[in-house]
PDB file of N, CA and C in Angstrom:
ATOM      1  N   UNK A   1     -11.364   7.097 -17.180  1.00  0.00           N
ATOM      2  CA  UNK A   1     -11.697   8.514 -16.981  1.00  0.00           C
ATOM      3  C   UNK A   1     -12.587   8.649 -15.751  1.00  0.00           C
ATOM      4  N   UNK A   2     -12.485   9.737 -15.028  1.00  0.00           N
ATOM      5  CA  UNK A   2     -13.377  10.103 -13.665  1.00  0.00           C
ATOM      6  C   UNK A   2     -14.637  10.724 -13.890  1.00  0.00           C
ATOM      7  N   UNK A   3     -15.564  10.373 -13.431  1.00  0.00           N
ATOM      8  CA  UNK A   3     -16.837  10.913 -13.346  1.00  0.00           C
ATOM      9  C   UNK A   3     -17.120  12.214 -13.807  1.00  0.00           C
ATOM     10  N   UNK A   4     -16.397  13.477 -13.520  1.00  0.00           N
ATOM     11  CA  UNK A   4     -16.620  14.674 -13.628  1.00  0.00           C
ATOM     12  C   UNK A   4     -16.041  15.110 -14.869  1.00  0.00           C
ATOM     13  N   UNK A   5     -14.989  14.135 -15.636  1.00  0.00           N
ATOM     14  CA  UNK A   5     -14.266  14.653 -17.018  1.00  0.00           C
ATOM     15  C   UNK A   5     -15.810  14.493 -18.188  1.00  0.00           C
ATOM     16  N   UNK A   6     -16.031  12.748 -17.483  1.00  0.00           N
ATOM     17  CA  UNK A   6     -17.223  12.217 -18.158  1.00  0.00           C
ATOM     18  C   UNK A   6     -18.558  13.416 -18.835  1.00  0.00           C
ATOM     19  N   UNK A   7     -18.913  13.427 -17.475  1.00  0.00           N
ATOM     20  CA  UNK A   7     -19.806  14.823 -17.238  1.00  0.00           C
ATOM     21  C   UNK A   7     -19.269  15.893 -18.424  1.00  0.00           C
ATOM     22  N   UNK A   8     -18.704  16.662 -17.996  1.00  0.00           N
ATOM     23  CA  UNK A   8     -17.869  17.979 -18.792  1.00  0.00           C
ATOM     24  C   UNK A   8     -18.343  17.636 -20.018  1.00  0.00           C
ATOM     25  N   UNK A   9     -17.594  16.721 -20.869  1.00  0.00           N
ATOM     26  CA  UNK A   9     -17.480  15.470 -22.122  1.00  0.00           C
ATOM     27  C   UNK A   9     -18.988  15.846 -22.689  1.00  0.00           C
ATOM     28  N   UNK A  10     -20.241  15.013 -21.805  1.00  0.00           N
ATOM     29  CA  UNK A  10     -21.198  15.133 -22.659  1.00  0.00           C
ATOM     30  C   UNK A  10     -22.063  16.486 -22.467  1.00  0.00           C
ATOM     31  N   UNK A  11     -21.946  17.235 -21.484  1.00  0.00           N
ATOM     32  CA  UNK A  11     -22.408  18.676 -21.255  1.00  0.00           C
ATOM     33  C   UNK A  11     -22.144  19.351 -22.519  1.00  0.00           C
ATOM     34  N   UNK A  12     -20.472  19.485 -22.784  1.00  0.00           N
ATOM     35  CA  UNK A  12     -20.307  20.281 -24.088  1.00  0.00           C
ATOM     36  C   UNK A  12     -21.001  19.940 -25.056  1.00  0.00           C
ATOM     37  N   UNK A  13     -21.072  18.283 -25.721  1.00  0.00           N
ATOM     38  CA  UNK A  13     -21.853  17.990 -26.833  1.00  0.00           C
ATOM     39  C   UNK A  13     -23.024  17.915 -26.373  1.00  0.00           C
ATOM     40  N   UNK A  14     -23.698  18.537 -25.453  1.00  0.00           N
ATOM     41  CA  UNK A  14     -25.018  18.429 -25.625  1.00  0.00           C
ATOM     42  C   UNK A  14     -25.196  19.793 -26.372  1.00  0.00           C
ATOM     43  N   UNK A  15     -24.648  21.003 -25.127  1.00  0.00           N
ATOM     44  CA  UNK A  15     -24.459  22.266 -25.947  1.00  0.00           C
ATOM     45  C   UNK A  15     -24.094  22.480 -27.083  1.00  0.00           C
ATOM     46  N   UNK A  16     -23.390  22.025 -27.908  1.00  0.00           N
ATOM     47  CA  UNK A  16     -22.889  21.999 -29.064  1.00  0.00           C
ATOM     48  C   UNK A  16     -24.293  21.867 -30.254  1.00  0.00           C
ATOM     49  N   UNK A  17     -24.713  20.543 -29.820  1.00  0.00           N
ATOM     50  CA  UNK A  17     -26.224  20.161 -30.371  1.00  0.00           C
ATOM     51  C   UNK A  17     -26.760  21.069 -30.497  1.00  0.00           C
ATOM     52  N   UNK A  18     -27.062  21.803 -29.556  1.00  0.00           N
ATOM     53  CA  UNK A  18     -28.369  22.924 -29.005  1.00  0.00           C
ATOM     54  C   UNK A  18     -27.760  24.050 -29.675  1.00  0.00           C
ATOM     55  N   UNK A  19     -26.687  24.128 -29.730  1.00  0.00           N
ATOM     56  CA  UNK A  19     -26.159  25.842 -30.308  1.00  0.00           C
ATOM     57  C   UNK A  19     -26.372  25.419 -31.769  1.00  0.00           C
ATOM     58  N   UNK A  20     -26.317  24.171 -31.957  1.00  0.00           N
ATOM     59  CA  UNK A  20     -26.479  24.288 -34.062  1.00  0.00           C
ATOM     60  C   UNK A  20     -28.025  23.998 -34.406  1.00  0.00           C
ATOM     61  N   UNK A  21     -28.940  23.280 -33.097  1.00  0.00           N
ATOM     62  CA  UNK A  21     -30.528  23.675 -33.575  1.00  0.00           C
ATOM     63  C   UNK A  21     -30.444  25.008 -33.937  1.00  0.00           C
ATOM     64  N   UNK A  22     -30.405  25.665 -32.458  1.00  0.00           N
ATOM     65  CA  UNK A  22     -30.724  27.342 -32.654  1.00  0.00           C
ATOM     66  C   UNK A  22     -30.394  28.325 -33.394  1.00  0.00           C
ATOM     67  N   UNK A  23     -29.246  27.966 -34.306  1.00  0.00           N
ATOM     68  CA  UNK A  23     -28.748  28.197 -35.787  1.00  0.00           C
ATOM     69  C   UNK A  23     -29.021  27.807 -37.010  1.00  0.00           C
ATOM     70  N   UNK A  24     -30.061  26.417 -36.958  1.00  0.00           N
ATOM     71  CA  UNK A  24     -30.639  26.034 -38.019  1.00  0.00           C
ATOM     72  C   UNK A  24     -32.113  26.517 -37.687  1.00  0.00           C
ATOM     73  N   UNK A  25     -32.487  26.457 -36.707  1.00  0.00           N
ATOM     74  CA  UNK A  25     -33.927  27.528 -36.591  1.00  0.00           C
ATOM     75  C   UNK A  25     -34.121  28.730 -36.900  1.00  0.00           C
ATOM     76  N   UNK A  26     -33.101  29.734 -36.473  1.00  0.00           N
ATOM     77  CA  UNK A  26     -33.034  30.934 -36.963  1.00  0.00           C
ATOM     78  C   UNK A  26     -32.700  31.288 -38.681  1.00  0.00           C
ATOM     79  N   UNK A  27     -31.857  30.295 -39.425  1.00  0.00           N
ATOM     80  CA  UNK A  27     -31.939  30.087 -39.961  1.00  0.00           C
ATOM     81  C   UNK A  27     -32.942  30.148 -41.275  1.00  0.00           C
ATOM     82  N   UNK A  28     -33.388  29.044 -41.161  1.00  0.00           N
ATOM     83  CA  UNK A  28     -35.156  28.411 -41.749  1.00  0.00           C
ATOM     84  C   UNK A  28     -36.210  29.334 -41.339  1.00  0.00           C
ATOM     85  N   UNK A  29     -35.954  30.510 -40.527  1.00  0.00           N
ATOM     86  CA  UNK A  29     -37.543  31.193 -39.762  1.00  0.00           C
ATOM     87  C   UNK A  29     -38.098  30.889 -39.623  1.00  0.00           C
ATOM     88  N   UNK A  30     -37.979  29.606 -38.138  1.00  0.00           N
ATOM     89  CA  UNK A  30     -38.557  28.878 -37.780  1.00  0.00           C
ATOM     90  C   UNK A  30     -39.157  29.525 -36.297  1.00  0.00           C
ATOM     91  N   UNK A  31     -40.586  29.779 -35.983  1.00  0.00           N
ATOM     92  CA  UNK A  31     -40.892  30.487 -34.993  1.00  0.00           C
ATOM     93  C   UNK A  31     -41.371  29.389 -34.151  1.00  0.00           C
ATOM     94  N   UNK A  32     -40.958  29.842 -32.638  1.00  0.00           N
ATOM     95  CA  UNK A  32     -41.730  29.022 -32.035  1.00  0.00           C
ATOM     96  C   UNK A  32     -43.248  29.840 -30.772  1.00  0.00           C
ATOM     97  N   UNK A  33     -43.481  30.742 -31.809  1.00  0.00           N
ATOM     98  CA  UNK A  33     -44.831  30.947 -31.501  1.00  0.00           C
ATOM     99  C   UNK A  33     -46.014  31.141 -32.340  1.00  0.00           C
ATOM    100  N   UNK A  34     -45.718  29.936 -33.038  1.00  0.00           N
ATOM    101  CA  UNK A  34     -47.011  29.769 -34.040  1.00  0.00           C
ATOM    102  C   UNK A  34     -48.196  29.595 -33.782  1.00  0.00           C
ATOM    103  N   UNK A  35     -49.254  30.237 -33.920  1.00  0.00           N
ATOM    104  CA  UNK A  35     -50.919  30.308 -33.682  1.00  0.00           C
ATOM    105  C   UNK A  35     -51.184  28.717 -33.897  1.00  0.00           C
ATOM    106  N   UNK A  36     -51.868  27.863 -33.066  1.00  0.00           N
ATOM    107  CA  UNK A  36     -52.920  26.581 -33.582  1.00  0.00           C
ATOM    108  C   UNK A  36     -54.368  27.139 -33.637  1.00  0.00           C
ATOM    109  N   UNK A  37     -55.015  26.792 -34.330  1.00  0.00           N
ATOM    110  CA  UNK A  37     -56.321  26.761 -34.259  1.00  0.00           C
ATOM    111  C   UNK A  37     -56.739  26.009 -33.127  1.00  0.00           C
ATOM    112  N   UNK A  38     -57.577  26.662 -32.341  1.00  0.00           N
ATOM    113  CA  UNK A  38     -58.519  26.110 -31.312  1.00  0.00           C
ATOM    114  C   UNK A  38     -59.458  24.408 -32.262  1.00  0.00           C
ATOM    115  N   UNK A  39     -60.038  24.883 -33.118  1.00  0.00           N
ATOM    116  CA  UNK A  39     -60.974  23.763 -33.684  1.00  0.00           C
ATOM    117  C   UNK A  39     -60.243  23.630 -35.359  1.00  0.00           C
ATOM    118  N   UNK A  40     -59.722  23.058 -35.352  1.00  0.00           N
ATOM    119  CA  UNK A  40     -59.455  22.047 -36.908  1.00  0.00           C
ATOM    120  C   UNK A  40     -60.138  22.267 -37.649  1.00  0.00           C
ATOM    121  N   UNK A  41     -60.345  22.572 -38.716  1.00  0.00           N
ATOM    122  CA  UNK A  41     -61.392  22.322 -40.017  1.00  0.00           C
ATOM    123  C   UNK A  41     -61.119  20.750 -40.638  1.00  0.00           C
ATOM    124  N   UNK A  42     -62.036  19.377 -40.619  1.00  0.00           N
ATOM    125  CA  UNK A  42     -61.744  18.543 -40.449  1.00  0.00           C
ATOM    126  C   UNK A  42     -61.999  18.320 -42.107  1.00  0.00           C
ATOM    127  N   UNK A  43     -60.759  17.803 -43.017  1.00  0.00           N
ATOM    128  CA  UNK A  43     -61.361  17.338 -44.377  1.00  0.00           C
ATOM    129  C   UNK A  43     -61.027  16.257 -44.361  1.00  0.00           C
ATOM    130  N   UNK A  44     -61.872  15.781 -45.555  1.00  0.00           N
ATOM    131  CA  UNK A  44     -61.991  14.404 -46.093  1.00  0.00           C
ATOM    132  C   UNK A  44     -60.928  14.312 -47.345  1.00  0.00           C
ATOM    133  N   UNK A  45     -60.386  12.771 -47.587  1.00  0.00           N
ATOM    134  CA  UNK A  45     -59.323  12.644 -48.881  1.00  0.00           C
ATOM    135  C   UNK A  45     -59.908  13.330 -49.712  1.00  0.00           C
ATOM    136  N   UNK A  46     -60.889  13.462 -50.029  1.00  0.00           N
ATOM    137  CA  UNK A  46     -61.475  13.737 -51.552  1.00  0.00           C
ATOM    138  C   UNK A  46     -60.799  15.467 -51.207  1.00  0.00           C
ATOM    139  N   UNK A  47     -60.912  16.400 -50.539  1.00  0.00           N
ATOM    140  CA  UNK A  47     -61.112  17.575 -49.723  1.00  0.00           C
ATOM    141  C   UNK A  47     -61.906  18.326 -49.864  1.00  0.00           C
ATOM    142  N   UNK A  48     -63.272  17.597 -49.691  1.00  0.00           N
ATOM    143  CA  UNK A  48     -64.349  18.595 -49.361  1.00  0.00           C
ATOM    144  C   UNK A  48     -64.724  18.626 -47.471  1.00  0.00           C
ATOM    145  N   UNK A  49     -64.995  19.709 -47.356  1.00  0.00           N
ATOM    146  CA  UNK A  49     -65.296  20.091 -46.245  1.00  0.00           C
ATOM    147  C   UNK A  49     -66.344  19.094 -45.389  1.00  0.00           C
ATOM    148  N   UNK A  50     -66.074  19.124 -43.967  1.00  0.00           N
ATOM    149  CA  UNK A  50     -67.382  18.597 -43.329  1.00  0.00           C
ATOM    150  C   UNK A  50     -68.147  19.685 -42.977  1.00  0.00           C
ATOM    151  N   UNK A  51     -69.035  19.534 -42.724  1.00  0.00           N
ATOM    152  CA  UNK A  51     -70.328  21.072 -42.595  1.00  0.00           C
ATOM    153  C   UNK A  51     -70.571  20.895 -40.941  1.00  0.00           C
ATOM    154  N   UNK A  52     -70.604  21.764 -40.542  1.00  0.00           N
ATOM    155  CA  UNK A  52     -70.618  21.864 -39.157  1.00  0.00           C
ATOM    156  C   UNK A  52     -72.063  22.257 -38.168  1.00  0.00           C
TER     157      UNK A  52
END
């Protein structure tokens, strides 16, 4: 096979991949602009708090 069929070949299955994330994300309501906390609240196994 020639270089450019090659190409074509894995372009589609990459897209393919990517079109069934973005269908299992939407899916699940999966956001991708979820808030992080700036500072962690750091617990311990037991889960009591550390005091700050």
């Amino acid at each position: 096979m020639s270089l450019p069929i090659v190409l074509i070949i894995i372009v589609t299955i990459m897209g393919i991949f990517a079109f069934s994330i973005v269908l299992l994300a939407r899916k699940n309501n999966i956001s991708l602009k979820q808030t992080v906390d700036s500072k962690p609240i750091h617990a311990y196994k037991n889960g009591e708090q550390k005091q700050q």
